[in-house]
PDB file of N, CA and C in Angstrom:
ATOM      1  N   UNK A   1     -99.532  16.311 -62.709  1.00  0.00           N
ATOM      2  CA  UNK A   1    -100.907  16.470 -63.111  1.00  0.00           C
ATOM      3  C   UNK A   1    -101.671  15.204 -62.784  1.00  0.00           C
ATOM      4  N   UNK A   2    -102.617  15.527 -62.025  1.00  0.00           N
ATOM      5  CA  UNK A   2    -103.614  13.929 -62.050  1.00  0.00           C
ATOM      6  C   UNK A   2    -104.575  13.924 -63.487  1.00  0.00           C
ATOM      7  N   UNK A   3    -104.685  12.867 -63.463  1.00  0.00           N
ATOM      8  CA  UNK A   3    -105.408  12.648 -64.223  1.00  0.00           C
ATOM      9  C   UNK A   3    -106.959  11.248 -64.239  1.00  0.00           C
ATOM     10  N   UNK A   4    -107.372  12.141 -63.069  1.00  0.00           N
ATOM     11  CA  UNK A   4    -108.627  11.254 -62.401  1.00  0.00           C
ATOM     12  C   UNK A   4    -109.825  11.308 -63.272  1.00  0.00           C
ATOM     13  N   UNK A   5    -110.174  11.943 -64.028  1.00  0.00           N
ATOM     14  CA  UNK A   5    -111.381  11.727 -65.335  1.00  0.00           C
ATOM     15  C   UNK A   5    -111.352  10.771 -66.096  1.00  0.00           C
ATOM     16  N   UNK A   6    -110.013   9.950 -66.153  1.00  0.00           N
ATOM     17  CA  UNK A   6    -110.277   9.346 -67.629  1.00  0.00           C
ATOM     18  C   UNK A   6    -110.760   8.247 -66.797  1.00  0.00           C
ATOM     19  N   UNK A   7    -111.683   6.781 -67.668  1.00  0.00           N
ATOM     20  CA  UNK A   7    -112.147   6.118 -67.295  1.00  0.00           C
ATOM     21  C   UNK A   7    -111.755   4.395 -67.484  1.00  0.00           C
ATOM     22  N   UNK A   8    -110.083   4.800 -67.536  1.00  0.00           N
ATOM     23  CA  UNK A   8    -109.537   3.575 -67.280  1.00  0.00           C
ATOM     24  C   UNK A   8    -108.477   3.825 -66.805  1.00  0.00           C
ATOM     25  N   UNK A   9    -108.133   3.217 -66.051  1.00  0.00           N
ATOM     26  CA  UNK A   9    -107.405   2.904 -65.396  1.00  0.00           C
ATOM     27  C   UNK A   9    -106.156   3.017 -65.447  1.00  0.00           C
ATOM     28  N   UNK A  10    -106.004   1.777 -66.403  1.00  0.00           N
ATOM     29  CA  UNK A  10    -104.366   1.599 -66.726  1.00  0.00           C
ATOM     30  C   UNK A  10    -103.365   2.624 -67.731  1.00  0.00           C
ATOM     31  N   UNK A  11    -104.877   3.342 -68.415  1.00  0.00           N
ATOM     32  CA  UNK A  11    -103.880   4.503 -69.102  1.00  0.00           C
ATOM     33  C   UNK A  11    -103.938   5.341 -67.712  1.00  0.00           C
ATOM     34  N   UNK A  12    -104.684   5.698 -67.168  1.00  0.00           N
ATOM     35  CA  UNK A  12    -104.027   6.923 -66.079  1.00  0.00           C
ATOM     36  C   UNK A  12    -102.402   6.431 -65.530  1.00  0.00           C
ATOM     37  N   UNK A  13    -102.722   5.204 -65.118  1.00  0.00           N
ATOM     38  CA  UNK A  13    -101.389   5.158 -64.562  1.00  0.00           C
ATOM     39  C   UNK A  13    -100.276   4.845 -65.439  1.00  0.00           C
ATOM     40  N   UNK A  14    -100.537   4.641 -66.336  1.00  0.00           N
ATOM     41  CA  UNK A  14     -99.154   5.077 -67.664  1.00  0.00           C
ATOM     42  C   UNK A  14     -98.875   6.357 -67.873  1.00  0.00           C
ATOM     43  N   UNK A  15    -100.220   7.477 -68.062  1.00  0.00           N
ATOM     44  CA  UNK A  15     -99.857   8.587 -67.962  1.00  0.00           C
ATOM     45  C   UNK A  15     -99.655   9.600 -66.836  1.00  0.00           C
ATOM     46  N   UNK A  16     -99.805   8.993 -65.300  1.00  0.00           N
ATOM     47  CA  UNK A  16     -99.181   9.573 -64.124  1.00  0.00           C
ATOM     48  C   UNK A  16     -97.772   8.759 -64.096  1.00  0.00           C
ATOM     49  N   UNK A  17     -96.818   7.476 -64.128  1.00  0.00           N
ATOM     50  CA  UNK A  17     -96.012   6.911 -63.624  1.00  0.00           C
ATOM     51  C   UNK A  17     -95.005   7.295 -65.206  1.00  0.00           C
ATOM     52  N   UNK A  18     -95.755   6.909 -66.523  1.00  0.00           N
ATOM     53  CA  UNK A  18     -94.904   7.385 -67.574  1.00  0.00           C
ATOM     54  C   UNK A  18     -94.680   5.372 -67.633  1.00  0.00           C
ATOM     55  N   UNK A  19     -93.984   5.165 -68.749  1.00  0.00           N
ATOM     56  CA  UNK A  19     -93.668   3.711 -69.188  1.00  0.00           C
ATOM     57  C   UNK A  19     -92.938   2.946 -68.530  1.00  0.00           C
ATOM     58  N   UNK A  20     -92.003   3.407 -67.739  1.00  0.00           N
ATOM     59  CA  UNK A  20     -90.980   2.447 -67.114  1.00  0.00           C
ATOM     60  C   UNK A  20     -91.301   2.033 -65.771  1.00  0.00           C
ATOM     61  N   UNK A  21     -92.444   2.922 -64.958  1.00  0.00           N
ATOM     62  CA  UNK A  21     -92.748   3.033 -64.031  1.00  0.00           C
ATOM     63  C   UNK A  21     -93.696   2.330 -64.612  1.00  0.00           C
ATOM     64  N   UNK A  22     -94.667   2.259 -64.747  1.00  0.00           N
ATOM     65  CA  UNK A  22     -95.907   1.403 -65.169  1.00  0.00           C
ATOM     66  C   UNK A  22     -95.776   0.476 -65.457  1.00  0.00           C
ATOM     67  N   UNK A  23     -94.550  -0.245 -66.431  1.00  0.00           N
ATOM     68  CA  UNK A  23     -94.321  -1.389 -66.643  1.00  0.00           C
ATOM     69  C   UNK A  23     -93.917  -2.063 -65.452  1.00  0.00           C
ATOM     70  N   UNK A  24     -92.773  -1.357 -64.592  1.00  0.00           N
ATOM     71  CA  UNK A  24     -92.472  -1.786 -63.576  1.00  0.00           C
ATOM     72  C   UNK A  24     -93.349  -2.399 -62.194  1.00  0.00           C
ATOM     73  N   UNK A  25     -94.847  -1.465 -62.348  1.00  0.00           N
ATOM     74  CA  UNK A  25     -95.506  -1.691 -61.259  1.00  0.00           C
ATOM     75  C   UNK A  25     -96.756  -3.132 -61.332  1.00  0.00           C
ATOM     76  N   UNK A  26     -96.930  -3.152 -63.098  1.00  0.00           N
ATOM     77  CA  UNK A  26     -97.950  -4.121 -63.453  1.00  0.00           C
ATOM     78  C   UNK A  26     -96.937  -5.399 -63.708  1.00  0.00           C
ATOM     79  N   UNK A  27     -95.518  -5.500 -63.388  1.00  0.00           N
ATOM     80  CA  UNK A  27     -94.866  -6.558 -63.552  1.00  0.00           C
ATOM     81  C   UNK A  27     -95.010  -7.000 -62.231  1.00  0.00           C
ATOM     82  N   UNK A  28     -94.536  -5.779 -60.744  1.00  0.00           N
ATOM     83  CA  UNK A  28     -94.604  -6.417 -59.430  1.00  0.00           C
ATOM     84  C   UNK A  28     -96.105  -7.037 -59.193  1.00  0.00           C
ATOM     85  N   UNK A  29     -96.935  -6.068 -59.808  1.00  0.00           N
ATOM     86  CA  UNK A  29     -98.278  -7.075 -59.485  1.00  0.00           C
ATOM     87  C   UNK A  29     -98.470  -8.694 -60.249  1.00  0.00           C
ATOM     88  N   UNK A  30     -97.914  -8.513 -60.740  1.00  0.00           N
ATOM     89  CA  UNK A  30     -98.391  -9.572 -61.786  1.00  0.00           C
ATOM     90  C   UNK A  30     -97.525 -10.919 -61.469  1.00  0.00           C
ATOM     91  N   UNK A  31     -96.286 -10.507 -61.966  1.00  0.00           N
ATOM     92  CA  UNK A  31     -95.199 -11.853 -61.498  1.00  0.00           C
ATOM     93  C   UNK A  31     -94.433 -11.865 -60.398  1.00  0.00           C
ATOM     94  N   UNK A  32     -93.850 -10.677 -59.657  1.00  0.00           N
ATOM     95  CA  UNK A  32     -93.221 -10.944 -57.820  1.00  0.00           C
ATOM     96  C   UNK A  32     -94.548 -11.141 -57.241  1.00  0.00           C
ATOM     97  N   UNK A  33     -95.237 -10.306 -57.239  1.00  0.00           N
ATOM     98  CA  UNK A  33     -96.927 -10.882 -55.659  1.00  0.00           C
ATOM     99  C   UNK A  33     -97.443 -12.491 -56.422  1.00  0.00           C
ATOM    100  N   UNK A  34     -97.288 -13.249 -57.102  1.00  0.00           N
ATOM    101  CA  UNK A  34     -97.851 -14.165 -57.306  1.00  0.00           C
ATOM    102  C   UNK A  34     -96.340 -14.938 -57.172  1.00  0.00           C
ATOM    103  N   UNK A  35     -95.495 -15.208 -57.578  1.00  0.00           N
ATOM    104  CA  UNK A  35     -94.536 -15.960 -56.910  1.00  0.00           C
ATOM    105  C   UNK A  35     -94.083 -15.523 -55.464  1.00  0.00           C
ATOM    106  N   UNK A  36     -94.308 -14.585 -54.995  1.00  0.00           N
ATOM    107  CA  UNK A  36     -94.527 -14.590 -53.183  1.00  0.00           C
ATOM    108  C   UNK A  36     -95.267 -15.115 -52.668  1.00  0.00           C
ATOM    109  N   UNK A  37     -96.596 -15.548 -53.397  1.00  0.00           N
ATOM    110  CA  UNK A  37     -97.530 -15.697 -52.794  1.00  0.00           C
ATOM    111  C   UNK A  37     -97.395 -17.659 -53.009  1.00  0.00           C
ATOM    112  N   UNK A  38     -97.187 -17.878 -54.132  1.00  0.00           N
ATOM    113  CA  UNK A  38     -96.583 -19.221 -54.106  1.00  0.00           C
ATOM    114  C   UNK A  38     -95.448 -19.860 -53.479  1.00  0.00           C
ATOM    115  N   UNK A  39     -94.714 -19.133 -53.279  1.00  0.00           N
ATOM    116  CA  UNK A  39     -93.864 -19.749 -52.344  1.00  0.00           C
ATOM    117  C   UNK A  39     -93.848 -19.452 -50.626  1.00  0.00           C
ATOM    118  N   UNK A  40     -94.701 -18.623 -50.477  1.00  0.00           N
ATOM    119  CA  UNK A  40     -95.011 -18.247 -48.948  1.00  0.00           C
ATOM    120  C   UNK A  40     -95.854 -19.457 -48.763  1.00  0.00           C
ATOM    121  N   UNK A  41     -97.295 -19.636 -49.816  1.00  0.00           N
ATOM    122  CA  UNK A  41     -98.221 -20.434 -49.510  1.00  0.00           C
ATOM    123  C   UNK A  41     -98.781 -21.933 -50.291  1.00  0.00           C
ATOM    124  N   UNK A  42     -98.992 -21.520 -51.486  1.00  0.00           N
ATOM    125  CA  UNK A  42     -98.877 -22.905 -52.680  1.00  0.00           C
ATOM    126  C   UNK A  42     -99.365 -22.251 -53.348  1.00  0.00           C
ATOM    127  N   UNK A  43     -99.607 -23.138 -54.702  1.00  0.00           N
ATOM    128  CA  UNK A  43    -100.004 -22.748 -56.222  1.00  0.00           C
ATOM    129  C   UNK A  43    -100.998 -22.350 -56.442  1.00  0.00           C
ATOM    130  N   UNK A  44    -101.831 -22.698 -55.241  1.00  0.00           N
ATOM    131  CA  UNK A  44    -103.535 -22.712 -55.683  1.00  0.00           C
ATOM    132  C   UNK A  44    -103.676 -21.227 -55.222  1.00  0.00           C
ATOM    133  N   UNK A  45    -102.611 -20.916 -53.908  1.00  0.00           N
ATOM    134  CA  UNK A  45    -103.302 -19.361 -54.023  1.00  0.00           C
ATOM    135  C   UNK A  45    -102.776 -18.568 -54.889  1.00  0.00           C
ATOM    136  N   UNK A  46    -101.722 -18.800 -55.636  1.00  0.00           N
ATOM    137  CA  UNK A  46    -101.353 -17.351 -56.214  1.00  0.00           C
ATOM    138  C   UNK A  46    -102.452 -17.770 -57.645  1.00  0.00           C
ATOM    139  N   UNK A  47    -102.792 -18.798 -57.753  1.00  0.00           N
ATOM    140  CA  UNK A  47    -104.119 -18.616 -58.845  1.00  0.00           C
ATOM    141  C   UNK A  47    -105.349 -18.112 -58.851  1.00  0.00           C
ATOM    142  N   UNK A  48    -105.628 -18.455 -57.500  1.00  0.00           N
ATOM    143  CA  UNK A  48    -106.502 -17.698 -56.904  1.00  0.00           C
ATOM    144  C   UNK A  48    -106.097 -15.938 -57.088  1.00  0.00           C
ATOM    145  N   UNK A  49    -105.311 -15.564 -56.537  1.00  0.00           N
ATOM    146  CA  UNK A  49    -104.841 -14.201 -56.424  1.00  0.00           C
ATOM    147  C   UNK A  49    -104.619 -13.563 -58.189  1.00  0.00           C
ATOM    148  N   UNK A  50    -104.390 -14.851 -58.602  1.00  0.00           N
ATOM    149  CA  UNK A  50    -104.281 -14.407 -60.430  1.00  0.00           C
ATOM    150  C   UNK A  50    -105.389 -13.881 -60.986  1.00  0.00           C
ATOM    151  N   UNK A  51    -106.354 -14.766 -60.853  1.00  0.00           N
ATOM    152  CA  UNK A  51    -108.074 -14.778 -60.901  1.00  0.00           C
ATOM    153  C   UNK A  51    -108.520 -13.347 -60.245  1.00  0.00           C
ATOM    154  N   UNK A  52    -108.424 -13.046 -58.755  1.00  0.00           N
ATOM    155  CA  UNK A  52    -108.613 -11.826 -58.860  1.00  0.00           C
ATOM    156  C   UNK A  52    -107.996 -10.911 -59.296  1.00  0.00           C
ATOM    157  N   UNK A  53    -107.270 -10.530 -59.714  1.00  0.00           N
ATOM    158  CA  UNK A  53    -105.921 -10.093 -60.293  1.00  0.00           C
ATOM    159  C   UNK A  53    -106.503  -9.573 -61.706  1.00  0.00           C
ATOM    160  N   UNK A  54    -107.066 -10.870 -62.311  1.00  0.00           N
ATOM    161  CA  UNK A  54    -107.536 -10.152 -64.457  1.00  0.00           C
ATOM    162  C   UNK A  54    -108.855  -9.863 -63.766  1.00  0.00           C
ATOM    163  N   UNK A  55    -109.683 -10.406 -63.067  1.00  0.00           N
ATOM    164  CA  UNK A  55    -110.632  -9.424 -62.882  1.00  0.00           C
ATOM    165  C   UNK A  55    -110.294  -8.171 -62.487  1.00  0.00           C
ATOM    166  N   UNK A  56    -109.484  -7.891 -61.564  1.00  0.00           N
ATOM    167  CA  UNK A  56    -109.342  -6.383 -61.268  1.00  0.00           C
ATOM    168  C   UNK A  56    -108.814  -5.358 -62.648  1.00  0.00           C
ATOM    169  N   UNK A  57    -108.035  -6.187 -63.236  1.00  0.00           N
ATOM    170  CA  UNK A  57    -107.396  -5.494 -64.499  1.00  0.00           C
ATOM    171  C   UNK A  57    -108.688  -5.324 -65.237  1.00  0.00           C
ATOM    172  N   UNK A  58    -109.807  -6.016 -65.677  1.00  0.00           N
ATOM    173  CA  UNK A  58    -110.299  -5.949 -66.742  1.00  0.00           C
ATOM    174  C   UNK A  58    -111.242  -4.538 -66.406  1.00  0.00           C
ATOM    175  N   UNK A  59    -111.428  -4.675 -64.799  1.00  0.00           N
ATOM    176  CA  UNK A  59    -111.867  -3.506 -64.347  1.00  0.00           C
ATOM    177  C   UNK A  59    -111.450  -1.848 -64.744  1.00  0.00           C
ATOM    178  N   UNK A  60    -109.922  -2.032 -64.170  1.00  0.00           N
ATOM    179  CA  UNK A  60    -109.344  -1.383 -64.334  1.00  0.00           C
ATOM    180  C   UNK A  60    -109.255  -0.429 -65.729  1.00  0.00           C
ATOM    181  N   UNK A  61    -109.788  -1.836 -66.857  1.00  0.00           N
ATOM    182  CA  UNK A  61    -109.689  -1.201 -68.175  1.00  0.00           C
ATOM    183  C   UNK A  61    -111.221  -0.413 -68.379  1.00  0.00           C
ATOM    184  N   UNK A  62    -111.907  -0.346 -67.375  1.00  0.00           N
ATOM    185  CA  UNK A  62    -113.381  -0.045 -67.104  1.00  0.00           C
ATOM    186  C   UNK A  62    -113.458   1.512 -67.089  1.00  0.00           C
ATOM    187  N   UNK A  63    -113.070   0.906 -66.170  1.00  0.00           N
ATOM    188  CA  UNK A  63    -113.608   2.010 -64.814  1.00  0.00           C
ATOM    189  C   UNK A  63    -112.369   2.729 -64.030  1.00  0.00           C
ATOM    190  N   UNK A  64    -112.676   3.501 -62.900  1.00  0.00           N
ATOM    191  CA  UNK A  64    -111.511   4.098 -61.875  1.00  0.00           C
ATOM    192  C   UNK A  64    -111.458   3.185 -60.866  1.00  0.00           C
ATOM    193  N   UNK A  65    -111.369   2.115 -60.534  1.00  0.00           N
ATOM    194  CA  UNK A  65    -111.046   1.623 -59.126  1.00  0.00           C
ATOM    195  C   UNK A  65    -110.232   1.685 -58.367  1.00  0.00           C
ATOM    196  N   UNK A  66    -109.092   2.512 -59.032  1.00  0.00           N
ATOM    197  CA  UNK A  66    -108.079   2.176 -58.457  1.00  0.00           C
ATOM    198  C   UNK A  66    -108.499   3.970 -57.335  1.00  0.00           C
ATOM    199  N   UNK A  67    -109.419   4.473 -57.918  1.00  0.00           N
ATOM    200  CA  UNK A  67    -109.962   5.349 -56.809  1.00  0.00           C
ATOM    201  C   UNK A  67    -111.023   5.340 -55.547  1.00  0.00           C
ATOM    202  N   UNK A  68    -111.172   4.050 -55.766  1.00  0.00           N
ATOM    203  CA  UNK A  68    -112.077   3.538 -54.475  1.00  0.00           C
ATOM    204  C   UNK A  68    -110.998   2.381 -53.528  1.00  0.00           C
ATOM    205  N   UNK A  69    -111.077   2.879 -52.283  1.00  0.00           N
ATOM    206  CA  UNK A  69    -109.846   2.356 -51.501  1.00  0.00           C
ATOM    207  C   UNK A  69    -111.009   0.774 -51.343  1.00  0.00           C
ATOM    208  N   UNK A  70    -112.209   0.817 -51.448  1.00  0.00           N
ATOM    209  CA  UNK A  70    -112.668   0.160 -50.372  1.00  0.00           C
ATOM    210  C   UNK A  70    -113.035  -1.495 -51.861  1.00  0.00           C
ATOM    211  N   UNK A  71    -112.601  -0.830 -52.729  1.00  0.00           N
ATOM    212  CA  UNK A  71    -112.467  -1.859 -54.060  1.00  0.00           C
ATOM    213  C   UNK A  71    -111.021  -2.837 -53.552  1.00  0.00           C
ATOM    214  N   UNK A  72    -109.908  -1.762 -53.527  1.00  0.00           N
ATOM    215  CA  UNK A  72    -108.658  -2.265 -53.686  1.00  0.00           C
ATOM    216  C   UNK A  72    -108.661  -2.943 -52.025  1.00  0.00           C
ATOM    217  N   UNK A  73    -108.986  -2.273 -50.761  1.00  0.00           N
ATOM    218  CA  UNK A  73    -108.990  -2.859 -49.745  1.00  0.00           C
ATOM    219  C   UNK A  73    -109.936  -4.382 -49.811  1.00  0.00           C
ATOM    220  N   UNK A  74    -110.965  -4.675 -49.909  1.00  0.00           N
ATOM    221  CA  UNK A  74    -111.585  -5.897 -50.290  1.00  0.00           C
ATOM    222  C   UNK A  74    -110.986  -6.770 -50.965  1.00  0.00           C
ATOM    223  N   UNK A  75    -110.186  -6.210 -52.187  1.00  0.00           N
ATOM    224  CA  UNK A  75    -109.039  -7.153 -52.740  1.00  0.00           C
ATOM    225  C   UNK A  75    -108.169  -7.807 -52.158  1.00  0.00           C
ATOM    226  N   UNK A  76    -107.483  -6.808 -51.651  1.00  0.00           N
ATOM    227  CA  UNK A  76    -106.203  -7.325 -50.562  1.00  0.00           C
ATOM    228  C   UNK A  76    -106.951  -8.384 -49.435  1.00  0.00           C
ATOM    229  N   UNK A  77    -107.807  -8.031 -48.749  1.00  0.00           N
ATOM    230  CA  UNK A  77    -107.969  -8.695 -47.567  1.00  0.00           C
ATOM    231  C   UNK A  77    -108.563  -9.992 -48.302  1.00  0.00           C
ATOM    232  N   UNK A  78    -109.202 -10.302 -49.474  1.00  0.00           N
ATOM    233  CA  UNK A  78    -109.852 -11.468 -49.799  1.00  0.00           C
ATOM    234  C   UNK A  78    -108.643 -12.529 -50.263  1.00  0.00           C
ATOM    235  N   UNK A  79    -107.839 -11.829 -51.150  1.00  0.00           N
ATOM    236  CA  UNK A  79    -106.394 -12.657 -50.898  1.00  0.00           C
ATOM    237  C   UNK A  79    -105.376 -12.782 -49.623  1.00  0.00           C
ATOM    238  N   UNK A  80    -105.941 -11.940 -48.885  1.00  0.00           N
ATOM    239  CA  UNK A  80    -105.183 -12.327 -47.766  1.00  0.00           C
ATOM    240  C   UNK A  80    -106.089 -13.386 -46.606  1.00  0.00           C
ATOM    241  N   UNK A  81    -106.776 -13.436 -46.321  1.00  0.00           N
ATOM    242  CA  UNK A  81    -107.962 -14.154 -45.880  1.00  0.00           C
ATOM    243  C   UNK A  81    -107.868 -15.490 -46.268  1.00  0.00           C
ATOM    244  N   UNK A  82    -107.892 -15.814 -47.728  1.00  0.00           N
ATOM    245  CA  UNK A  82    -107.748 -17.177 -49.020  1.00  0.00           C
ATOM    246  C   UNK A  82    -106.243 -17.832 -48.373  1.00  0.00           C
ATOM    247  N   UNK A  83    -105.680 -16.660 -48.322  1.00  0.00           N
ATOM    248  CA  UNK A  83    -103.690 -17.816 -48.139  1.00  0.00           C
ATOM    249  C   UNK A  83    -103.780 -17.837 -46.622  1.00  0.00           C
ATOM    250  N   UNK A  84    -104.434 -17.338 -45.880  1.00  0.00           N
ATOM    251  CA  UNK A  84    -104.150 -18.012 -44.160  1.00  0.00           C
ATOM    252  C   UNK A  84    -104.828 -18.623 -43.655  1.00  0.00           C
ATOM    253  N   UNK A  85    -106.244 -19.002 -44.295  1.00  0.00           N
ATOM    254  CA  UNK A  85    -106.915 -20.063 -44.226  1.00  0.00           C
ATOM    255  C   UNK A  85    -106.446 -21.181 -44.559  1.00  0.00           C
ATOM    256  N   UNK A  86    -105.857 -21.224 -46.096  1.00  0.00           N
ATOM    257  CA  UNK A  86    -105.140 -22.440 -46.364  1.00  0.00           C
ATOM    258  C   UNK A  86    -103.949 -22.906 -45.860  1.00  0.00           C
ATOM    259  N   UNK A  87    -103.190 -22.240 -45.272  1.00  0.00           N
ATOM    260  CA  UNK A  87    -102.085 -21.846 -44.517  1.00  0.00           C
ATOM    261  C   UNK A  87    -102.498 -22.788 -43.119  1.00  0.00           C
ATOM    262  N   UNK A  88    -103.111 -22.063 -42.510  1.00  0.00           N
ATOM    263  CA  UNK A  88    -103.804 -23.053 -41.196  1.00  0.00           C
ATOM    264  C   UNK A  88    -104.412 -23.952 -41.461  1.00  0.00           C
ATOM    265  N   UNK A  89    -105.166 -24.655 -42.258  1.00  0.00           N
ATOM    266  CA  UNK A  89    -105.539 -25.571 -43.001  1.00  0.00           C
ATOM    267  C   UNK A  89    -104.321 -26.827 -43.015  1.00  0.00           C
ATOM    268  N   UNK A  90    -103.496 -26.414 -44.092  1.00  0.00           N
ATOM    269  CA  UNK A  90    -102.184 -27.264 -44.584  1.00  0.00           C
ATOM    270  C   UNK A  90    -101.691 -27.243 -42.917  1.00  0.00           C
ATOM    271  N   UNK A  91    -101.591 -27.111 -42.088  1.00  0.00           N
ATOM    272  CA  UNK A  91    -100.994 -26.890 -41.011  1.00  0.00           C
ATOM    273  C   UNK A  91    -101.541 -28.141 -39.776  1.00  0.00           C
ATOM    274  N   UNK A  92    -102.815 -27.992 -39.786  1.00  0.00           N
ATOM    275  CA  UNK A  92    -103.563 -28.927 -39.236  1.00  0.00           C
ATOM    276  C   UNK A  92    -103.323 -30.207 -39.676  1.00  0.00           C
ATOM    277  N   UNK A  93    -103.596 -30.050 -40.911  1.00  0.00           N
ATOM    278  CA  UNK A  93    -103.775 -31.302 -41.608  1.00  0.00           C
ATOM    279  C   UNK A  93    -102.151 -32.175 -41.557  1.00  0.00           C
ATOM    280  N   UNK A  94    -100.963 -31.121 -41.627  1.00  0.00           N
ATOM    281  CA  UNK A  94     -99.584 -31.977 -41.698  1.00  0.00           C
ATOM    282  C   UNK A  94     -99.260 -32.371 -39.759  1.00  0.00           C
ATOM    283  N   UNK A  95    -100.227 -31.427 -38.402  1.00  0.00           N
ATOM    284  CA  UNK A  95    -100.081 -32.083 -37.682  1.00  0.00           C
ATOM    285  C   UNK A  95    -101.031 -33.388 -37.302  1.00  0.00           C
ATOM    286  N   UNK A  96    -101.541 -33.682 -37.862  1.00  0.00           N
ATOM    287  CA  UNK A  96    -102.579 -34.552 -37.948  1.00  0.00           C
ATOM    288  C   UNK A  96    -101.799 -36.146 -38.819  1.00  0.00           C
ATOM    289  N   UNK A  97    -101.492 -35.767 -39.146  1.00  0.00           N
ATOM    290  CA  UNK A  97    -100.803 -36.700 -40.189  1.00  0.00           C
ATOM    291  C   UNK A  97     -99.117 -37.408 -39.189  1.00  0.00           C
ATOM    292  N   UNK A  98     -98.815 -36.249 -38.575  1.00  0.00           N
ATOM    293  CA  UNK A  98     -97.718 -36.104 -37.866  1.00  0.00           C
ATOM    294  C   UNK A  98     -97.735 -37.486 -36.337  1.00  0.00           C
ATOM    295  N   UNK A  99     -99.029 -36.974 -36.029  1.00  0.00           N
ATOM    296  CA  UNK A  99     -99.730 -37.508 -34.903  1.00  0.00           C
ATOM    297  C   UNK A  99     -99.872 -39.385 -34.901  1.00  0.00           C
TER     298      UNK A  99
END
């Protein structure tokens, strides 16, 4: 059963995934993508990515976003955008230093 009317979020997806699944999925968001993201890149982005992260949740406790692709797509690419900038950044700067 979907359950696309209600107007938050995080109960829909407790009540489409059920508890173990839901817990499971707001843990990968929460603590594996932010220690991937720290150890792929540094601290500052997975804070960054944290930051958008309770904003999206608080959303989430809003509204449906998680039914607009072009919410969740803007997300992704703005954290992804944030860590390869700094990425090439830190990169320059350690051949520069190198030099």
């Amino acid at each position: 059963a979907v359950t696309s009317g209600f107007h938050n979020d995080i109960l829909r997806y407790y009540i489409d995934l059920g508890f173990v699944p839901c817990v499971l999925y707001f843990g990968y968001i929460i603590v594996v993508c932010m220690n991937k993201l720290s150890k792929l890149f540094s601290i500052e982005i997975a804070e960054g990515y944290i930051m958008f992260l309770i904003m999206t949740i608080i959303c989430w406790m809003t509204d449906n976003l998680s039914t607009y692709p072009n919410y969740l797509f803007v997300f992704n690419i703005l954290v992804l955008h944030i860590a390869y900038s700094e990425k090439i950044y830190l990169n320059k700067k350690l051949e520069k230093s190198i030099d």
